[in-house]
Protein backbone atom coordinates (compact mmCIF):
# COMPACT_ATOMS: atom_id res chain seq x y z
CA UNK A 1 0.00 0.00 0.00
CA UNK A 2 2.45 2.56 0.84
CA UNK A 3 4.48 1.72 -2.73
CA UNK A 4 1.43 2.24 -4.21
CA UNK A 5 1.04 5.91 -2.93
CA UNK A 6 4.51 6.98 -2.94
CA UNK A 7 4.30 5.90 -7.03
CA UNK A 8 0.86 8.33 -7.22
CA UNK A 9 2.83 11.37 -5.60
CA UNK A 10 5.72 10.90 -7.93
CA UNK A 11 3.86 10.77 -10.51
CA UNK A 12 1.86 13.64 -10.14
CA UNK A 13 4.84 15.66 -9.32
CA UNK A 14 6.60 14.58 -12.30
CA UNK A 15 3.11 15.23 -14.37
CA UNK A 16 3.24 18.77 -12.84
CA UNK A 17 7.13 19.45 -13.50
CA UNK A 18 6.01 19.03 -17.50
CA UNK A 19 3.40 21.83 -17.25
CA UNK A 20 4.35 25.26 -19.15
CA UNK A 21 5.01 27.13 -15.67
CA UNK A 22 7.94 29.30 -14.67
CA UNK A 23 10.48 26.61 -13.61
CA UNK A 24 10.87 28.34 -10.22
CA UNK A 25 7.41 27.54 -9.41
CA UNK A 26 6.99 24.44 -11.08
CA UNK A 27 10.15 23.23 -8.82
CA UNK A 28 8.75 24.46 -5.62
CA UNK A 29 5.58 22.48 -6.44
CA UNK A 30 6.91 19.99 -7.03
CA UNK A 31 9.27 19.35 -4.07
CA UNK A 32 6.06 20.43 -1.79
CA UNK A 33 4.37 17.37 -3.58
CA UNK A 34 7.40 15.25 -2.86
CA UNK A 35 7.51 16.30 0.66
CA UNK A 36 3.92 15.06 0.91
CA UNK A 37 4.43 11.66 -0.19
CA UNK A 38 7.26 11.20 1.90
CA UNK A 39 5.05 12.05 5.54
CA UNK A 40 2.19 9.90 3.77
CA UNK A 41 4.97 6.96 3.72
CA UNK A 42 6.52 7.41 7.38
CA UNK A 43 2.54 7.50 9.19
CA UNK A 44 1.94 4.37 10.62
CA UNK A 45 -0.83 2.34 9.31
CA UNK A 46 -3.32 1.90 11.41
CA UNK A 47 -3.20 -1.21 13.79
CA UNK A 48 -5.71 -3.14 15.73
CA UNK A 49 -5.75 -1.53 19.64
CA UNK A 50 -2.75 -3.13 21.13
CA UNK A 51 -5.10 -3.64 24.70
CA UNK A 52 -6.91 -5.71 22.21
CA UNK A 53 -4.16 -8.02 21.45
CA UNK A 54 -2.57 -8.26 24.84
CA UNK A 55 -5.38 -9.51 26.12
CA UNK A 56 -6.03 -12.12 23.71
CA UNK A 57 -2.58 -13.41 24.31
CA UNK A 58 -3.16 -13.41 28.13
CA UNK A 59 -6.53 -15.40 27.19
CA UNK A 60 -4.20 -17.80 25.12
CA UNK A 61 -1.68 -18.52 27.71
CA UNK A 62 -3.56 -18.15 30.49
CA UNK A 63 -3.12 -21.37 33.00
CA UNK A 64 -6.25 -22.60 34.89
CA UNK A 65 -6.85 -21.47 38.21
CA UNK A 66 -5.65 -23.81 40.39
CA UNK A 67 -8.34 -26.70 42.05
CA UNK A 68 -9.66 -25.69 45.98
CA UNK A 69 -6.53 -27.87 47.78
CA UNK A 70 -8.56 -31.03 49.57
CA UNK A 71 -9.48 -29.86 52.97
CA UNK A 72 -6.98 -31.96 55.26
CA UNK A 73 -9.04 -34.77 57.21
CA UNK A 74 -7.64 -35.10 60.86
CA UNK A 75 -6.39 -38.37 62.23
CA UNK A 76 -8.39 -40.55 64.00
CA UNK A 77 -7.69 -39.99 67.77
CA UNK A 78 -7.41 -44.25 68.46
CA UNK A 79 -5.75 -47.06 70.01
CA UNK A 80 -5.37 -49.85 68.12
CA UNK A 81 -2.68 -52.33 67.32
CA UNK A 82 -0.19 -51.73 63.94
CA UNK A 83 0.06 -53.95 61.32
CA UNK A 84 2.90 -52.57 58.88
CA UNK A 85 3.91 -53.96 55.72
CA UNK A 86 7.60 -55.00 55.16
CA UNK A 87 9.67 -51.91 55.01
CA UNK A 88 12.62 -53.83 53.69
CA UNK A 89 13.22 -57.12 51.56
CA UNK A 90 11.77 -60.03 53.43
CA UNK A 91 12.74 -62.50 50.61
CA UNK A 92 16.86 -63.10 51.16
CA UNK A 93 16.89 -66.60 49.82
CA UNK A 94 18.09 -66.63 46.01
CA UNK A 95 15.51 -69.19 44.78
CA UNK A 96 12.56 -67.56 46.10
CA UNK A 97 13.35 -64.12 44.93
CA UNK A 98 13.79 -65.41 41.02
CA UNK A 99 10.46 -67.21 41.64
CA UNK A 100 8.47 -64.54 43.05
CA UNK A 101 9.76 -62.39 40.04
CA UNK A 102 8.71 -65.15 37.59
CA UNK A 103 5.37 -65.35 39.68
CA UNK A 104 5.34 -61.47 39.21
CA UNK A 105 5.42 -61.47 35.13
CA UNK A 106 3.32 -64.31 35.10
CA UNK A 107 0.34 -62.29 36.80
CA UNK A 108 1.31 -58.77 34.81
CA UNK A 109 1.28 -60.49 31.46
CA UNK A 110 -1.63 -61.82 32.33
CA UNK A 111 0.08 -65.56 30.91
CA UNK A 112 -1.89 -68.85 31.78
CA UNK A 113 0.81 -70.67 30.30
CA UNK A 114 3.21 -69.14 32.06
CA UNK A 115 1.26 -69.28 35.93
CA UNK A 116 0.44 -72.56 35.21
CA UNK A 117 4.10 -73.72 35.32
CA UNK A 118 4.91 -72.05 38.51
CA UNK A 119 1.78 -73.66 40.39
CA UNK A 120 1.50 -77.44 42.01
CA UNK A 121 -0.50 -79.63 39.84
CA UNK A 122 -2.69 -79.92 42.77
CA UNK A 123 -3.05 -76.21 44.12
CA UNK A 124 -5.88 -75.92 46.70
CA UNK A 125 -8.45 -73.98 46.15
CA UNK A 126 -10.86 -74.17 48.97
CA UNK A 127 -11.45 -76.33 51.99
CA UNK A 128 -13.15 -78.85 50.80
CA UNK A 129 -12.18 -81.97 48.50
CA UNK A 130 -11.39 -79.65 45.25
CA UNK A 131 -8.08 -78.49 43.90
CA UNK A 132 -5.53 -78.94 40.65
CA UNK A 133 -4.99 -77.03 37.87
CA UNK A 134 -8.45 -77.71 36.18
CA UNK A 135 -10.55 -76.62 38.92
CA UNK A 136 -7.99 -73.64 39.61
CA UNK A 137 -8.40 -72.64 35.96
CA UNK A 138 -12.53 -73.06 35.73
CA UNK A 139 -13.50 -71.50 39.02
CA UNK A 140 -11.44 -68.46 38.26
CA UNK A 141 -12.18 -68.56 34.20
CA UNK A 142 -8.30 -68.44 33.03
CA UNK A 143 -9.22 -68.73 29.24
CA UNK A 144 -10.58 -65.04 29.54
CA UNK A 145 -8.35 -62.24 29.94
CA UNK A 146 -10.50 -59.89 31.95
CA UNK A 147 -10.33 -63.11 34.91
CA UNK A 148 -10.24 -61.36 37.90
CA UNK A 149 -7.71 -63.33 39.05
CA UNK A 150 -4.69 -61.59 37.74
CA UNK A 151 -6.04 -58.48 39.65
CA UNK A 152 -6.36 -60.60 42.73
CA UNK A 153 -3.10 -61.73 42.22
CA UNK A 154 -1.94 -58.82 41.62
CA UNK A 155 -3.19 -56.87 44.74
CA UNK A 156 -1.79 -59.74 47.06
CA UNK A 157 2.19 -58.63 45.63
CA UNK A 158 1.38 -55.21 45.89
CA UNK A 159 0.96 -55.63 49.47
CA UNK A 160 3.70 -57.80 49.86
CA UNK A 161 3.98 -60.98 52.28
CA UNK A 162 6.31 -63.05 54.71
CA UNK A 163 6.83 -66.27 56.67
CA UNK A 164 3.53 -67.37 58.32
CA UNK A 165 6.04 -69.68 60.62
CA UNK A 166 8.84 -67.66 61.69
CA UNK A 167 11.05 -71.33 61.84
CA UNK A 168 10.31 -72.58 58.50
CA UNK A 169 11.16 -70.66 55.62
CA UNK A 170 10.01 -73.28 52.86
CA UNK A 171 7.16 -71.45 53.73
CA UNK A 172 5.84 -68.27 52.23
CA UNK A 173 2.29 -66.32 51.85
CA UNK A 174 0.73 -63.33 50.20
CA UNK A 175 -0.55 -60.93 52.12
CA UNK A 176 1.52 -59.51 55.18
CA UNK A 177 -1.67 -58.86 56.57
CA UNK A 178 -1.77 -62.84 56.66
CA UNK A 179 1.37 -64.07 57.63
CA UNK A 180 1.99 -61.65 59.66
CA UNK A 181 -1.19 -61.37 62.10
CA UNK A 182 -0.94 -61.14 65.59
CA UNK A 183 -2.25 -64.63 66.70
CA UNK A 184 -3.61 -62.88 69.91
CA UNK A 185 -5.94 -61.26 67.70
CA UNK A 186 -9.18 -63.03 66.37
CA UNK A 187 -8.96 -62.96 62.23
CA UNK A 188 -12.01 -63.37 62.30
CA UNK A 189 -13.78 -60.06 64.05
CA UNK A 190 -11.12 -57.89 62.78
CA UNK A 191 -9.83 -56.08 59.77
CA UNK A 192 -6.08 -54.57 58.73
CA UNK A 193 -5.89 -50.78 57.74
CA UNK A 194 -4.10 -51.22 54.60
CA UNK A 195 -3.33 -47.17 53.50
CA UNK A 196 -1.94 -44.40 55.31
CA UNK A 197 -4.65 -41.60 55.64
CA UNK A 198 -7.90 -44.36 54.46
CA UNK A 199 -11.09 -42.33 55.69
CA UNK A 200 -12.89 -43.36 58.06
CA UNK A 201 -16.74 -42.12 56.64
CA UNK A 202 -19.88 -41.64 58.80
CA UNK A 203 -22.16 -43.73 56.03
CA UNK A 204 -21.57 -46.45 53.39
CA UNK A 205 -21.12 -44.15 50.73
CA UNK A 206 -18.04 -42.11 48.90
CA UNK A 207 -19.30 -39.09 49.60
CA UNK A 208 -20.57 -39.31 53.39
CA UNK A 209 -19.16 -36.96 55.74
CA UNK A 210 -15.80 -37.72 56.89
CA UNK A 211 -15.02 -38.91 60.58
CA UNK A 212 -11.16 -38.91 60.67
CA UNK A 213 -8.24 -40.57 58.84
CA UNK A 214 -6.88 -43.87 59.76
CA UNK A 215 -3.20 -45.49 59.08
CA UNK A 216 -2.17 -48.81 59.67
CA UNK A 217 -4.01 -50.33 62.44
CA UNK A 218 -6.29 -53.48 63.54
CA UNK A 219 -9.49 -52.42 63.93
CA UNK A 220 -12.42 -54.76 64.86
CA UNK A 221 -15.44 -55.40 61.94
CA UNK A 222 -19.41 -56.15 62.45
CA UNK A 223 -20.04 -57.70 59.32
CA UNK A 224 -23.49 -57.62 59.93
CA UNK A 225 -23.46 -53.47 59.26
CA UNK A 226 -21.02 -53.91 56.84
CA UNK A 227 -22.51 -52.76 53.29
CA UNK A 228 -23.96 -54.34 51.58
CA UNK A 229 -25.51 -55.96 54.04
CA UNK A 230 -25.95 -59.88 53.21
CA UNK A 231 -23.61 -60.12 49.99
CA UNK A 232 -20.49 -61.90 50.47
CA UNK A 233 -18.36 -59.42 49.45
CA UNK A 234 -18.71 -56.17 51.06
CA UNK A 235 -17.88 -52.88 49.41
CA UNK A 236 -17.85 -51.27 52.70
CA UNK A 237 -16.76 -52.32 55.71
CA UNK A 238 -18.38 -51.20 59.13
CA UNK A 239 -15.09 -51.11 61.80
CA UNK A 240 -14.76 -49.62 65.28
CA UNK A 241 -12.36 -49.51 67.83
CA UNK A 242 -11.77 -51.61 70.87
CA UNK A 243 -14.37 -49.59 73.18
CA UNK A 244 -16.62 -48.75 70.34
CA UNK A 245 -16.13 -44.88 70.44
CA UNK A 246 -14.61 -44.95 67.05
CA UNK A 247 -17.00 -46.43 64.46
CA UNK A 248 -17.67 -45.75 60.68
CA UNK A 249 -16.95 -47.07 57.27
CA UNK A 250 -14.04 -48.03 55.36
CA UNK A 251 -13.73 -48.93 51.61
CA UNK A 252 -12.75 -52.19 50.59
CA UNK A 253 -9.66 -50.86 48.73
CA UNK A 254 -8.12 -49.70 52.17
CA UNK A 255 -8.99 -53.14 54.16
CA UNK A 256 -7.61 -56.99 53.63
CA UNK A 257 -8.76 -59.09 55.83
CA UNK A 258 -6.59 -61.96 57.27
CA UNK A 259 -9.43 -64.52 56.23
CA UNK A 260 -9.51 -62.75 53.25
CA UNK A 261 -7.56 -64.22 49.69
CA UNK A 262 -3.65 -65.19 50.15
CA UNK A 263 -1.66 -67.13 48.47
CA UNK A 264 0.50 -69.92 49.98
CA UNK A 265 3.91 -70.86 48.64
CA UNK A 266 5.86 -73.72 49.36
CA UNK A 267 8.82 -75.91 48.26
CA UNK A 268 8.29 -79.45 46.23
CA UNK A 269 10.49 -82.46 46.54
CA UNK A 270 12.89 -81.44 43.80
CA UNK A 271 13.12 -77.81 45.84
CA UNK A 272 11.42 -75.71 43.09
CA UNK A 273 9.27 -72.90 44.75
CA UNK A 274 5.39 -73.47 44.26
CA UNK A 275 1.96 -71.77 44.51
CA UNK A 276 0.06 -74.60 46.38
CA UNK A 277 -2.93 -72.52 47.48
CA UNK A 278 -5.13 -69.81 46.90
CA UNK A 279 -8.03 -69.55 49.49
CA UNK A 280 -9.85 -67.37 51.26
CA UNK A 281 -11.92 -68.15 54.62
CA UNK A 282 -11.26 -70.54 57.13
């Protein structure tokens, strides 16, 4: 655009320094014409409001304002036994540490083939006269990859275990919260705190007010309030403290109960490591 005008002014100077004038004038015209086109060419052209653009930038690159922080949930003011997880390697003993990371794959990849190699032919799977490989793979439907199994399986590593019998270590189990129970405690009227800071609610329900905030502890279960009530699995469980003046609900993701699923591990004749059992109940 400004080419454009600055060829216009020269042009019309130049048409003007061809008229029949008195060369003084004609020159003095035409350097006034000249002088023109050179202010036209140093103006600015005219811009959209800078405020305008600023502000669309700080639109652009704006950041979210940040999320109201959680409001902190106090601890629960209790007494109740601990039960921690390992804080350091339990396993020491070569063999079992390759075979727990064999077990380990096995579950993650989700490989049949591969778990069914590292279990006893006849792995117990209850109490009663059932067990082996066939029943293990029907009752928990191994030819489908969503079995949930391998998420069972995979919890009980997560939490890590130990030696049930302190004098035999040809002896191992998944969960801690199994093999290492207090056996002054009754497994079966009480429940392990699994989480640091697991919220203890007022009502069976995610969004019932909270009470307090519980760590690691034993606390004792009514599985009669438990929710919901009658099913065999229980999504929430009702727990309270030794005197009852603690009481409310925990989710099942921050509870394992010693009765609950473990996994047993033992050594064969030929001293290969071996799942031999996974149970839950009595």
């Amino acid at each position: 655009m400004k080419g454009g005008v600055r060829r216009i002014c020269v042009n019309v100077a130049f048409f003007i320094y061809l008229q029949p004038m008195k060369h003084t004038y004609i020159a003095i015209l035409s350097i006034l014409i000249l002088a023109g086109c050179r202010q036209q060419e140093s103006e600015p052209v005219t811009a959209p409001s800078t405020a305008v653009v600023q502000d669309t930038a700080a639109q652009d690159t704006a950041q979210p304002s940040p999320a109201p922080a959680t409001p902190t949930v106090a601890a629960c003011q209790v007494e109740a036994p601990l039960l921690l997880p390992p804080d350091s390697p339990v396993v020491t003993e070569a063999s079992l540490q390759t075979y727990l990371k064999q077990f380990e794959d096995a579950v993650l990849t989700q490989d049949a083939e591969k778990l069914e190699k590292l279990v006893d032919p006849n792995i117990r799977i209850g109490f009663g006269d059932n067990g082996g490989w066939q029943d293990f793979a029907e009752q928990w439907h191994l030819e489908d990859k969503q079995s949930e199994v391998w998420l069972q399986l995979e919890h009980l590593i997560r939490l890590g275990g130990g030696y049930p019998l302190a004098d035999n270590k040809e002896l191992y189990a998944l969960p801690y919260v199994y093999s290492n129970w207090p056996d002054s405690i009754d497994a079966f009227m009480h429940i392990a705190v699994i989480k640091d800071n697991a919220i203890l609610r007022a009502d069976p329900a995610a969004n019932a007010d909270a009470v307090c905030s519980l760590h690691q502890v034993i606390l004792k279960v009514d599985y009669g309030k438990s929710y919901p009530e009658g099913a065999p699995q229980k999504e929430w469980w009702h727990v309270q403290n030794a005197d009852g003046e603690l009481q409310g609900y925990l989710n099942r993701s921050d509870v394992h109960s010693p009765v609950g699923y473990r996994a047993i591990f033992n050594k064969n004749k030929h001293g290969q490591w071996q799942m031999t059992a996974l149970v839950t109940g009595d």
